[in-house]
N, C-alpha and C. Protein backbone atom coordinates (compact mmCIF):
# COMPACT_ATOMS: atom_id res chain seq x y z
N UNK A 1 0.82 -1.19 0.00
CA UNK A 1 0.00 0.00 0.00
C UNK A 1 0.87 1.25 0.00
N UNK A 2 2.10 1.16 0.29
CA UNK A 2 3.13 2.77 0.45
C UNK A 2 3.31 3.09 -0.81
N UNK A 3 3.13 2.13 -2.30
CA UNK A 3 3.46 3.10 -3.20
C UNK A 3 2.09 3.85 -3.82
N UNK A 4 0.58 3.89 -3.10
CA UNK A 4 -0.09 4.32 -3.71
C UNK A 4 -0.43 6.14 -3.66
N UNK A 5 -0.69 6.76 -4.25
CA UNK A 5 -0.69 8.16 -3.80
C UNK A 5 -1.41 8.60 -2.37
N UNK A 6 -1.44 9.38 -1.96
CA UNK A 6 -1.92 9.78 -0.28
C UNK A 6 -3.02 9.90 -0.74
N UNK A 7 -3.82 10.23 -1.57
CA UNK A 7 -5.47 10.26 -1.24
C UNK A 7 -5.95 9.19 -1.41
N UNK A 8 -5.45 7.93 -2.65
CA UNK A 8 -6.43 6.85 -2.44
C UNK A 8 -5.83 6.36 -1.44
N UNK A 9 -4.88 6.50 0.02
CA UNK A 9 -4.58 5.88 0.74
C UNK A 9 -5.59 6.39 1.82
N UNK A 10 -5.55 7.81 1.65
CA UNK A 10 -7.02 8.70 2.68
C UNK A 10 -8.22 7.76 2.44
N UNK A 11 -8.79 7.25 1.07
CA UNK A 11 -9.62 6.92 0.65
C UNK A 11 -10.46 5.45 0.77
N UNK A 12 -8.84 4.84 1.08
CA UNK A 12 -8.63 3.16 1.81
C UNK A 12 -9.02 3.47 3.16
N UNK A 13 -8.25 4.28 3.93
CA UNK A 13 -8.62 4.24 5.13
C UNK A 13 -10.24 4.96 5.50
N UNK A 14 -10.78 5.52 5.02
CA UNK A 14 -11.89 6.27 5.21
C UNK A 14 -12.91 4.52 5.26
N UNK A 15 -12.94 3.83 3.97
CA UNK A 15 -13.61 2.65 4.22
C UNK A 15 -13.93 1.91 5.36
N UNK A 16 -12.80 1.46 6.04
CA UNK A 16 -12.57 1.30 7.06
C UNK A 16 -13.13 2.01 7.83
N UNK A 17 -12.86 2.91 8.66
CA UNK A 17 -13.69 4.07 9.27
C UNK A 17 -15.63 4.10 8.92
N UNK A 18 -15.87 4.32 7.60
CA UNK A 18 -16.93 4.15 7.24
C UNK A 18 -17.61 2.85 7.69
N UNK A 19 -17.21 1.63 7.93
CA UNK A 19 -17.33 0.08 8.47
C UNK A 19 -18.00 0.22 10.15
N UNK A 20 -17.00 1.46 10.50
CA UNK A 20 -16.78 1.06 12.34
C UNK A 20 -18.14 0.99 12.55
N UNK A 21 -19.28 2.11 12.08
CA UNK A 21 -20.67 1.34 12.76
C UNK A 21 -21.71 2.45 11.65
N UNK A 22 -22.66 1.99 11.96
CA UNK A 22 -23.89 2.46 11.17
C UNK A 22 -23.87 4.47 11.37
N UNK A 23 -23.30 4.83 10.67
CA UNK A 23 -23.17 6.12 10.89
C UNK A 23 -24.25 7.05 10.17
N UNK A 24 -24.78 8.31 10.68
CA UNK A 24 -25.68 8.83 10.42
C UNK A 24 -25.18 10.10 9.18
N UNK A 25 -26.50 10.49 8.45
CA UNK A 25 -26.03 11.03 7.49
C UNK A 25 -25.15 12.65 7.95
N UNK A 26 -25.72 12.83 8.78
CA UNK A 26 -24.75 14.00 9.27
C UNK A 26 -23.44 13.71 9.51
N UNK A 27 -23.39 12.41 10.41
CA UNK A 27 -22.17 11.78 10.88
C UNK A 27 -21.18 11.72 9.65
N UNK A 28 -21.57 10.94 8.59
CA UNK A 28 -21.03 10.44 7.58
C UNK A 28 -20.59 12.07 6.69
N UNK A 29 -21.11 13.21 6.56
CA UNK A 29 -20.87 14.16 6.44
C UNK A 29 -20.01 15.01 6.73
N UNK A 30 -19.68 14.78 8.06
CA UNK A 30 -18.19 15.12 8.72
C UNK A 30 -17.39 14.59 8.66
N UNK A 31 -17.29 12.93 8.90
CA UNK A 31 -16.27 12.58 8.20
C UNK A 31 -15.53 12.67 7.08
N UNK A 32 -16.42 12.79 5.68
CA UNK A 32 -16.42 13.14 4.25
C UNK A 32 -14.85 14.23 4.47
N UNK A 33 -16.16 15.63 5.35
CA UNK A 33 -14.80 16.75 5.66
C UNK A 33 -13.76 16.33 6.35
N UNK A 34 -13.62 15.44 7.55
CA UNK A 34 -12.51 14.95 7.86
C UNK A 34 -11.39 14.61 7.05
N UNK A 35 -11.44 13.81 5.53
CA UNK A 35 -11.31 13.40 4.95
C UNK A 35 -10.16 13.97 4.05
N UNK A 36 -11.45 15.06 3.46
CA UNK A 36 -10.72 16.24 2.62
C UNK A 36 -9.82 16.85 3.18
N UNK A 37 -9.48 16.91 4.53
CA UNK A 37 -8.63 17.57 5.09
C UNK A 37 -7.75 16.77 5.57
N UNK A 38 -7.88 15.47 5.39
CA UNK A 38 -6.69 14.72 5.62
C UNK A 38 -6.07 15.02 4.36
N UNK A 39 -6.43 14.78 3.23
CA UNK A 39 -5.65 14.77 2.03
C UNK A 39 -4.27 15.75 1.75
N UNK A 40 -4.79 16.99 2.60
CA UNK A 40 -3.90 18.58 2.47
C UNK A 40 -2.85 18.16 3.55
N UNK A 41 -3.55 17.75 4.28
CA UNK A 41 -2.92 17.73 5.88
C UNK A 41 -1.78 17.32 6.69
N UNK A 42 -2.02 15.77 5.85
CA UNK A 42 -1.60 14.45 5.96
C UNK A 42 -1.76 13.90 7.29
N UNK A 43 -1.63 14.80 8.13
CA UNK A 43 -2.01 14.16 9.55
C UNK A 43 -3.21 15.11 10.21
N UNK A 44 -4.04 14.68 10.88
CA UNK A 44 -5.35 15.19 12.05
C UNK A 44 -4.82 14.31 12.84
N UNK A 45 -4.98 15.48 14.35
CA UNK A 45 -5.24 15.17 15.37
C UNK A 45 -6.53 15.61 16.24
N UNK A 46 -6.82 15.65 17.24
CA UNK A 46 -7.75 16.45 18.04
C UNK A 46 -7.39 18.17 17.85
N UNK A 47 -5.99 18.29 18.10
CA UNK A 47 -5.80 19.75 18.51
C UNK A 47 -5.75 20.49 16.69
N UNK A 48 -5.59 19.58 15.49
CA UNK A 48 -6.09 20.00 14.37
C UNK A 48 -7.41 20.28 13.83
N UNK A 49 -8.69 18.93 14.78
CA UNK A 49 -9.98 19.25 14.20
C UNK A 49 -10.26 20.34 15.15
N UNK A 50 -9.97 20.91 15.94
CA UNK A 50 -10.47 21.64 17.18
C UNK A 50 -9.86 23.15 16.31
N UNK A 51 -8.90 23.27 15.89
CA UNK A 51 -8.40 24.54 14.92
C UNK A 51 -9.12 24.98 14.09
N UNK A 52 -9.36 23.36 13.16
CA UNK A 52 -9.56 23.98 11.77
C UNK A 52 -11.13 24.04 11.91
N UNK A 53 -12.03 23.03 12.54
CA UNK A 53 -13.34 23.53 12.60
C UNK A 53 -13.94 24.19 14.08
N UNK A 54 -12.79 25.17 14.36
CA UNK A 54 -13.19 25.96 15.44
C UNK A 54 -15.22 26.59 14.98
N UNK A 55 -15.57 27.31 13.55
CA UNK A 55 -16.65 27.91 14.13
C UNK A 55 -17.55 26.95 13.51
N UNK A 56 -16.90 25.07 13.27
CA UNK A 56 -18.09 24.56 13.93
C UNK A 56 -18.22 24.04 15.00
N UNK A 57 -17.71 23.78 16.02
CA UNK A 57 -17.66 23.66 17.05
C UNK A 57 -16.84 23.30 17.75
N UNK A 58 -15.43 23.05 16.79
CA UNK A 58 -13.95 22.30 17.21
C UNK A 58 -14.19 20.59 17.76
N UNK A 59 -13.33 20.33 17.99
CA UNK A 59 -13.37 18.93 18.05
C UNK A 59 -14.29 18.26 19.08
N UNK A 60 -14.73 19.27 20.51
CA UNK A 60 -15.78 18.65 21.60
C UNK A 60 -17.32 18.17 20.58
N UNK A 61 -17.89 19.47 19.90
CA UNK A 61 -18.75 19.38 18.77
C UNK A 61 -18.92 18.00 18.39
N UNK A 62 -17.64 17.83 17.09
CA UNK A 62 -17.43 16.64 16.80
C UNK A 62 -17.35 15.59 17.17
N UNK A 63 -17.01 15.39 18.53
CA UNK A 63 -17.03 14.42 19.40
C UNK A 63 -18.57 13.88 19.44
N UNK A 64 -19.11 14.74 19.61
CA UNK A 64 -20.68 14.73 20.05
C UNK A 64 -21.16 14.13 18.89
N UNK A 65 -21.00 15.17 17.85
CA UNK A 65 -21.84 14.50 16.44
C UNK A 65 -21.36 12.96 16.08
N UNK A 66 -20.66 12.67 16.36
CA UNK A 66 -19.65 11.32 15.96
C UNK A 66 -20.26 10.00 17.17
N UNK A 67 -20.90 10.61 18.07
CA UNK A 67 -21.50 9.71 19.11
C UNK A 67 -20.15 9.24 20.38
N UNK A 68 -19.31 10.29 20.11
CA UNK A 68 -17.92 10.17 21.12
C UNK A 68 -17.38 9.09 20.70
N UNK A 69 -16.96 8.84 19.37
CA UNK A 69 -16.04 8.06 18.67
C UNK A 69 -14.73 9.12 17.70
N UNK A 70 -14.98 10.47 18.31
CA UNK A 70 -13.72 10.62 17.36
C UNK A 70 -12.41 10.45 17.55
N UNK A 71 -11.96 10.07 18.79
CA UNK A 71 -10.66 9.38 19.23
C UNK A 71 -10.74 8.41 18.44
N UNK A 72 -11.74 7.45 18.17
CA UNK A 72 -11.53 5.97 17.10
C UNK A 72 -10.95 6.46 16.19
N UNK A 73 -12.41 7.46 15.30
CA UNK A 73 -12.24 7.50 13.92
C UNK A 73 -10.49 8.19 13.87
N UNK A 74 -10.05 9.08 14.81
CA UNK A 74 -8.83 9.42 14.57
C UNK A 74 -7.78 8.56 14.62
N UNK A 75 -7.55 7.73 15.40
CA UNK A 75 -6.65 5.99 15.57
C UNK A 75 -6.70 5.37 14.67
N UNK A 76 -7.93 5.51 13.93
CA UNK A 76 -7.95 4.17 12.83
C UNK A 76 -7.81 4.85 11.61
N UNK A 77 -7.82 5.99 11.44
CA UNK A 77 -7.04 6.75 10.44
C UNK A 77 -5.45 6.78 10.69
N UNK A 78 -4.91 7.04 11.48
CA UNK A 78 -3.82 7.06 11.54
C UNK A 78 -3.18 5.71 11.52
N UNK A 79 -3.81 4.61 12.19
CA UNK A 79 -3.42 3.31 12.01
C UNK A 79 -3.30 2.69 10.47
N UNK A 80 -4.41 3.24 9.85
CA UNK A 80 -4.73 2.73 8.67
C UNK A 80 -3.68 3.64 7.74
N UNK A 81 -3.18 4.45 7.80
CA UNK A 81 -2.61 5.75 6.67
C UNK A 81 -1.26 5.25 6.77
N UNK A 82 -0.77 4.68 8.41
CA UNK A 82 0.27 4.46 8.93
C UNK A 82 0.84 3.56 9.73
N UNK A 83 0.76 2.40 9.11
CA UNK A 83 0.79 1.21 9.73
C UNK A 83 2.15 1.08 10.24
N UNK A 84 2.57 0.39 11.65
CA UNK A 84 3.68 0.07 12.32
C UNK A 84 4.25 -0.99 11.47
N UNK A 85 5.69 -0.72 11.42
CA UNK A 85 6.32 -1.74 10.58
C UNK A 85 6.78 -2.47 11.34
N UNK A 86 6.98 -3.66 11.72
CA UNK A 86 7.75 -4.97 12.39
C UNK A 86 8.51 -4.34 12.73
């Protein structure tokens, strides 16, 4: 998977993410933006969604809309983008 370009690798991992559970259309909406902003980004953390979507509500917001899974969705993006090598 390291030689593919960073967005269909954003794009692999989003699947995944999209899997973790029955997500609502709003839900699924933010992630979308999560997404797009991984692509520029290359990395999100908390103290990045909390910046960049300060006037929507920064990352507590998101937390909420996400059903208090955005520590997951953020782990399993990063797990998935960036897998530990042996």
């Amino acid at each position: 998977m390291g030689l593919l370009p960073f967005d269909q690798r954003v794009a692999h991992a989003m699947e995944g993410i999209y899997k973790m559970t029955n997500w609502t259309h709003v839900q699924r909406k933010w992630l979308d933006r999560l997404a797009k902003q991984l692509v520029h980004e290359v990395v999100i953390d908390e103290q990045f969604v909390n910046t960049t979507f300060a006037n929507d509500g920064g990352a507590k917001l998101l937390n909420k809309t996400l059903g208090g899974k955005l520590d997951d969705v953020l782990q399993g993006l990063a797990g998935a983008l960036w897998p530990q090598v042996a």
